[in-house]
C-alpha atoms as a PDB file:
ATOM      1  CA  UNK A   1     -45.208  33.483   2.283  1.00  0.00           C
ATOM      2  CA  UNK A   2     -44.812  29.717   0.402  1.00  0.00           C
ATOM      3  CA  UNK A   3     -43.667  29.242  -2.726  1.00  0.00           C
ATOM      4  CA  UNK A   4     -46.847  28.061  -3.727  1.00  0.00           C
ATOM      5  CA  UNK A   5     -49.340  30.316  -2.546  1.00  0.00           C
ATOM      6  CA  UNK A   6     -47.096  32.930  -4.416  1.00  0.00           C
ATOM      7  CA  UNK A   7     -47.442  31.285  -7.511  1.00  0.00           C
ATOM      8  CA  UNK A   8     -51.087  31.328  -6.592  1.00  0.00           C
ATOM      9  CA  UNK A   9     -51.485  34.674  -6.071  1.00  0.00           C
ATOM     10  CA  UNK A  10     -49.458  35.863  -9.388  1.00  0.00           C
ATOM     11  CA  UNK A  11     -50.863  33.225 -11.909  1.00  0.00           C
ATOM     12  CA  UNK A  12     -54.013  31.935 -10.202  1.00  0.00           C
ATOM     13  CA  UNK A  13     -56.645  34.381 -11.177  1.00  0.00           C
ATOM     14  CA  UNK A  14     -54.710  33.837 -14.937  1.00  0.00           C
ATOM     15  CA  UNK A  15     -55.655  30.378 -14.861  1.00  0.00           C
ATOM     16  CA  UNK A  16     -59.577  31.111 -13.779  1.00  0.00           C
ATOM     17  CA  UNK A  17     -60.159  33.498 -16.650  1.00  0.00           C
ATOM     18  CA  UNK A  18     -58.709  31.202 -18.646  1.00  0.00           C
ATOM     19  CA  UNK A  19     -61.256  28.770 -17.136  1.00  0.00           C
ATOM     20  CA  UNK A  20     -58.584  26.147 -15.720  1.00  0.00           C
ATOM     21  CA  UNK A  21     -59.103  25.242 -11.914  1.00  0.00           C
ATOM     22  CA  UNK A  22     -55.951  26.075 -10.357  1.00  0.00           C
ATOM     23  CA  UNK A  23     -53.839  22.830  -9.475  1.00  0.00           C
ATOM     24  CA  UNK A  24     -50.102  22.698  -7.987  1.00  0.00           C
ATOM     25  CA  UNK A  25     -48.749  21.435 -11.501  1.00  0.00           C
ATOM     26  CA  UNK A  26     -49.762  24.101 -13.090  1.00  0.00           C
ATOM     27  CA  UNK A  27     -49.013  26.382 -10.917  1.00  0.00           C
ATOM     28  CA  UNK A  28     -45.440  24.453 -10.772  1.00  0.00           C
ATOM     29  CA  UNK A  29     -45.410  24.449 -14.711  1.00  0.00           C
ATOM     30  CA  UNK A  30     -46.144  28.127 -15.495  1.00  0.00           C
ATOM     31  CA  UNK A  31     -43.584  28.954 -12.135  1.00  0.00           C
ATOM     32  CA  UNK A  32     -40.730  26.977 -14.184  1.00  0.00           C
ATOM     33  CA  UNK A  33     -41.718  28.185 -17.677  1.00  0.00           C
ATOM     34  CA  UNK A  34     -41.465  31.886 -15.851  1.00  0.00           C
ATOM     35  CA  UNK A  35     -37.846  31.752 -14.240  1.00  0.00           C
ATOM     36  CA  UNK A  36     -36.523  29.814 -16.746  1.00  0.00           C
ATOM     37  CA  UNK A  37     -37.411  32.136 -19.312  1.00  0.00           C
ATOM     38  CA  UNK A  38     -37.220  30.940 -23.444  1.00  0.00           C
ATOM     39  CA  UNK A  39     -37.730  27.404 -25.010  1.00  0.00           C
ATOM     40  CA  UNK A  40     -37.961  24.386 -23.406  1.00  0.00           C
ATOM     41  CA  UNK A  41     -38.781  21.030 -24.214  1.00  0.00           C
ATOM     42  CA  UNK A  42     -41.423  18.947 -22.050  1.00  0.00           C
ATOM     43  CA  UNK A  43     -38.247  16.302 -21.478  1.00  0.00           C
ATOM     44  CA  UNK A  44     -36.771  19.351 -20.262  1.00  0.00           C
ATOM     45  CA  UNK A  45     -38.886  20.996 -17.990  1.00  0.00           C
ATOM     46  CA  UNK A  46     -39.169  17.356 -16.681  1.00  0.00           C
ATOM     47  CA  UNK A  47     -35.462  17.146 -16.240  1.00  0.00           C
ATOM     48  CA  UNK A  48     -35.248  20.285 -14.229  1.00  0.00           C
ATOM     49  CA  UNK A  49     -38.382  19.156 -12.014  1.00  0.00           C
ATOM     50  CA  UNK A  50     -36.626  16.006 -11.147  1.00  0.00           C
ATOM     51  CA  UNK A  51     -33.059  17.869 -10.430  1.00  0.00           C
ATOM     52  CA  UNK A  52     -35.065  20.311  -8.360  1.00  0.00           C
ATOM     53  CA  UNK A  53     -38.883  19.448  -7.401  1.00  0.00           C
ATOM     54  CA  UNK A  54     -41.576  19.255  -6.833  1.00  0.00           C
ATOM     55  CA  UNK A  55     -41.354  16.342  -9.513  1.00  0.00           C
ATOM     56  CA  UNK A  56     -44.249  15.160 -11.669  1.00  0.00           C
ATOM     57  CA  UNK A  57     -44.977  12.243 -14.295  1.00  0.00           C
ATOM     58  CA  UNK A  58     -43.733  13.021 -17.258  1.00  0.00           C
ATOM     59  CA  UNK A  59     -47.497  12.690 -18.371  1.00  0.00           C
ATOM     60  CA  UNK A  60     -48.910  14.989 -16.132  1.00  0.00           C
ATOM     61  CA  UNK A  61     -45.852  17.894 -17.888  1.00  0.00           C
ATOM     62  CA  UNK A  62     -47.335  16.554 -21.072  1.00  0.00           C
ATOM     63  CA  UNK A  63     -50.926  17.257 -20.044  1.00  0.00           C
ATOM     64  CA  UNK A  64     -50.237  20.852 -18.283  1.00  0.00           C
ATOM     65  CA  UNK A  65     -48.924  22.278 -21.560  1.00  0.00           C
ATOM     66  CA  UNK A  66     -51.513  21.116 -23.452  1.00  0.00           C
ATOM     67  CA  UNK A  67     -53.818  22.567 -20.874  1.00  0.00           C
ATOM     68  CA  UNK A  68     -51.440  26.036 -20.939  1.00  0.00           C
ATOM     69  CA  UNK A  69     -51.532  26.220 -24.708  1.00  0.00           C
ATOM     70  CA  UNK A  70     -55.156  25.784 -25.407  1.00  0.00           C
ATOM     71  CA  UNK A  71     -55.918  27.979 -22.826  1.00  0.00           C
ATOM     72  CA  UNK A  72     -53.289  30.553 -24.253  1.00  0.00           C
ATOM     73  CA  UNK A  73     -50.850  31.111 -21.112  1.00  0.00           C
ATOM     74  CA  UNK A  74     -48.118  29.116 -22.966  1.00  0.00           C
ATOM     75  CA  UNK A  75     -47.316  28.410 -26.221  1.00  0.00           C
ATOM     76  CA  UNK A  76     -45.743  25.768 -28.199  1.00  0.00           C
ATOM     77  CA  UNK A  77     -43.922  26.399 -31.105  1.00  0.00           C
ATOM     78  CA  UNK A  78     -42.246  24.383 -33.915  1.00  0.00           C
ATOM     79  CA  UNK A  79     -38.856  24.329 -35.031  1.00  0.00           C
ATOM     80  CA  UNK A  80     -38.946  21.367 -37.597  1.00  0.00           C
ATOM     81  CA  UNK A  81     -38.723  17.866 -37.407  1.00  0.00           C
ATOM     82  CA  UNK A  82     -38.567  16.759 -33.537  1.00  0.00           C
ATOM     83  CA  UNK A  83     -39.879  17.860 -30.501  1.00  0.00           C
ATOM     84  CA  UNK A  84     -41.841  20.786 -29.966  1.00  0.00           C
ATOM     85  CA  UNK A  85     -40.860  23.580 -27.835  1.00  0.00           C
ATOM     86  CA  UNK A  86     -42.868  25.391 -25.276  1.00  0.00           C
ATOM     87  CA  UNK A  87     -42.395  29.130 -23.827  1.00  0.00           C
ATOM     88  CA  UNK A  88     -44.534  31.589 -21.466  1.00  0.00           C
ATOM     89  CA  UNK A  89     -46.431  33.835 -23.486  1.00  0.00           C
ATOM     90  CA  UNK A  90     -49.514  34.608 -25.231  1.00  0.00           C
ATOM     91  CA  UNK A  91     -48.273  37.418 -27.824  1.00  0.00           C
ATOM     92  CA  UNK A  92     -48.321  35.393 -30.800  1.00  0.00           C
ATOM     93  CA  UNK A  93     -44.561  35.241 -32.700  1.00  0.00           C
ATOM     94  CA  UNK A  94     -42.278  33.291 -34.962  1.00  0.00           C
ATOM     95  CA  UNK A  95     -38.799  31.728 -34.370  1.00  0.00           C
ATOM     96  CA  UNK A  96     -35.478  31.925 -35.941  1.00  0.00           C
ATOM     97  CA  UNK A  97     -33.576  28.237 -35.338  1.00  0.00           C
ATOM     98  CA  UNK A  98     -29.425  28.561 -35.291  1.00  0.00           C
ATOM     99  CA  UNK A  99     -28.572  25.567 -38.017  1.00  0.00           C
ATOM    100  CA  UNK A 100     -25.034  25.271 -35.734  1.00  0.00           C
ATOM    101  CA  UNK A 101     -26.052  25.833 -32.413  1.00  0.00           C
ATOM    102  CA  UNK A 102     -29.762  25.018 -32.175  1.00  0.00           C
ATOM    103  CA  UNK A 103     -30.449  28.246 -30.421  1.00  0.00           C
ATOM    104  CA  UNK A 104     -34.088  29.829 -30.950  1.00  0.00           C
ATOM    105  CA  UNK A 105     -34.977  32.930 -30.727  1.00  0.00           C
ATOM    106  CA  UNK A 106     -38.377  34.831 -30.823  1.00  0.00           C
ATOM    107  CA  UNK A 107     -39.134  36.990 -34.170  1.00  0.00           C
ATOM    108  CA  UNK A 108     -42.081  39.508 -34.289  1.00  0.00           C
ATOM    109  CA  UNK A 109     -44.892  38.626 -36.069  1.00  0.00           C
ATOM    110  CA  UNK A 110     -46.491  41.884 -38.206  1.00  0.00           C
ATOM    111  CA  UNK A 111     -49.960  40.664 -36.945  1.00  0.00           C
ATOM    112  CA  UNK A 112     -49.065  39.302 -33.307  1.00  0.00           C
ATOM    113  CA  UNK A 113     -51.965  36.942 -33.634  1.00  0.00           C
ATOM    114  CA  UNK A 114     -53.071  34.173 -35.582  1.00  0.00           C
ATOM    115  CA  UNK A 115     -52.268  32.780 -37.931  1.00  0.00           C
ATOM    116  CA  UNK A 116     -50.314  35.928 -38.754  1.00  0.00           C
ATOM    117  CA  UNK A 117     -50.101  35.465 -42.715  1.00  0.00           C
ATOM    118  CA  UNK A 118     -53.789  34.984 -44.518  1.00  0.00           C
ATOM    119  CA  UNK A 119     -54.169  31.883 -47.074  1.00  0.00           C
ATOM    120  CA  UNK A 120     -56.697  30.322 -48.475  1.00  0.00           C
ATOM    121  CA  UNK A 121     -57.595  26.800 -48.649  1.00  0.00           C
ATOM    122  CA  UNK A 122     -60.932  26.000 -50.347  1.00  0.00           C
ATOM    123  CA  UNK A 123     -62.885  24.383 -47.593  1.00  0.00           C
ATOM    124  CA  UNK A 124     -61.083  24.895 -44.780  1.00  0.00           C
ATOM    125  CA  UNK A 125     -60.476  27.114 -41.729  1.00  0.00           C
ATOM    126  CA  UNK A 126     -57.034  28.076 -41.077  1.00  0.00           C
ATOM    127  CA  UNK A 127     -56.002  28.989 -37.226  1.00  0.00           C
ATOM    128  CA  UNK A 128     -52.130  28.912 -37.107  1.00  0.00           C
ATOM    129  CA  UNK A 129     -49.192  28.981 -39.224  1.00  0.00           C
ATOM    130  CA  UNK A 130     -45.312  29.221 -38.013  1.00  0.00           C
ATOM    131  CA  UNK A 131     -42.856  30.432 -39.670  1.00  0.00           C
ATOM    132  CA  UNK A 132     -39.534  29.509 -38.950  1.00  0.00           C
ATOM    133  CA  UNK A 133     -36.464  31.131 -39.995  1.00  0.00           C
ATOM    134  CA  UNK A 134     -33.355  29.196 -40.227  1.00  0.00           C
ATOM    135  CA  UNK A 135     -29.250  30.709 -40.752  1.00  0.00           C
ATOM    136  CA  UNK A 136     -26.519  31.214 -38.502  1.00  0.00           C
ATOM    137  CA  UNK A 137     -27.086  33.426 -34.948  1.00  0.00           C
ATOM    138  CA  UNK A 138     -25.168  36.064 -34.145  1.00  0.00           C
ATOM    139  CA  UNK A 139     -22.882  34.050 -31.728  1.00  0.00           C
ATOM    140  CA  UNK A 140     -22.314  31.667 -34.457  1.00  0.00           C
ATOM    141  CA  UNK A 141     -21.532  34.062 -37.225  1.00  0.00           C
ATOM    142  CA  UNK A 142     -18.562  35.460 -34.863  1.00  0.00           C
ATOM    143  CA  UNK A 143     -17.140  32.190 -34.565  1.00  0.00           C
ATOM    144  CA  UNK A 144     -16.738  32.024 -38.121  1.00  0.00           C
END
């Protein structure tokens, strides 16, 4: 059995319902995202294509996790100023950022959906809001 036509078979009927054809990069995008595990940047996930292939444009990485996010089999998350981060998953969560070590990790949302806290803005619709927690991780705090 390929590589591919495994991914098929675990993430192509996924990609269907989600009403995305199903196309080797994103197959080859939500393969990486899976054994990799965590946060990644695109530059990233672009990095480890190249080092490893199947390589694609850095355009068409761009394009797949735009297509993954809005379709809800990845999501991107903030972490402040810079560049956005992008995980497997479609159970809706914050993230705590390390200030010394960068690290990220997930933290539960009360609501698991969005936009998990309720505001309102006079006029307009609200669909997402991140929180992100910022201090020292665990790892960090030992050092100390």
């Amino acid at each position: 059995m390929t590589a591919e036509f495994e991914a098929e078979s675990r993430w192509g009927d996924r990609l269907r319902t989600a009403g995305l054809r199903v196309t080797r990069p994103r197959l080859t995008i939500l393969e990486l995202l899976e054994s990799l595990g965590g946060h990644h940047t695109a530059e990233s996930l672009n990095a480890r294509l190249e080092e490893s292939g199947p390589s694609l444009t850095r355009g068409t990485v761009y394009n797949v996790l735009d297509d993954l996010v809005t379709a809800g089999l990845a999501m991107r998350a903030d972490r402040g100023p810079g560049t956005a981060i992008y995980e497997l998953g479609d159970v809706w969560h914050h993230h705590f950022v390390c200030r010394e070590c960068g690290s990220v990790a997930d933290v539960d949302c009360s609501v698991e959906s969005e936009p998990c806290v309720h505001i309102e803005v006079p006029g307009a619709v609200v669909d997402e809001a991140q929180i992100i927690f910022r201090g020292l991780c665990a790892d960090c705090v030992a050092r100390q």
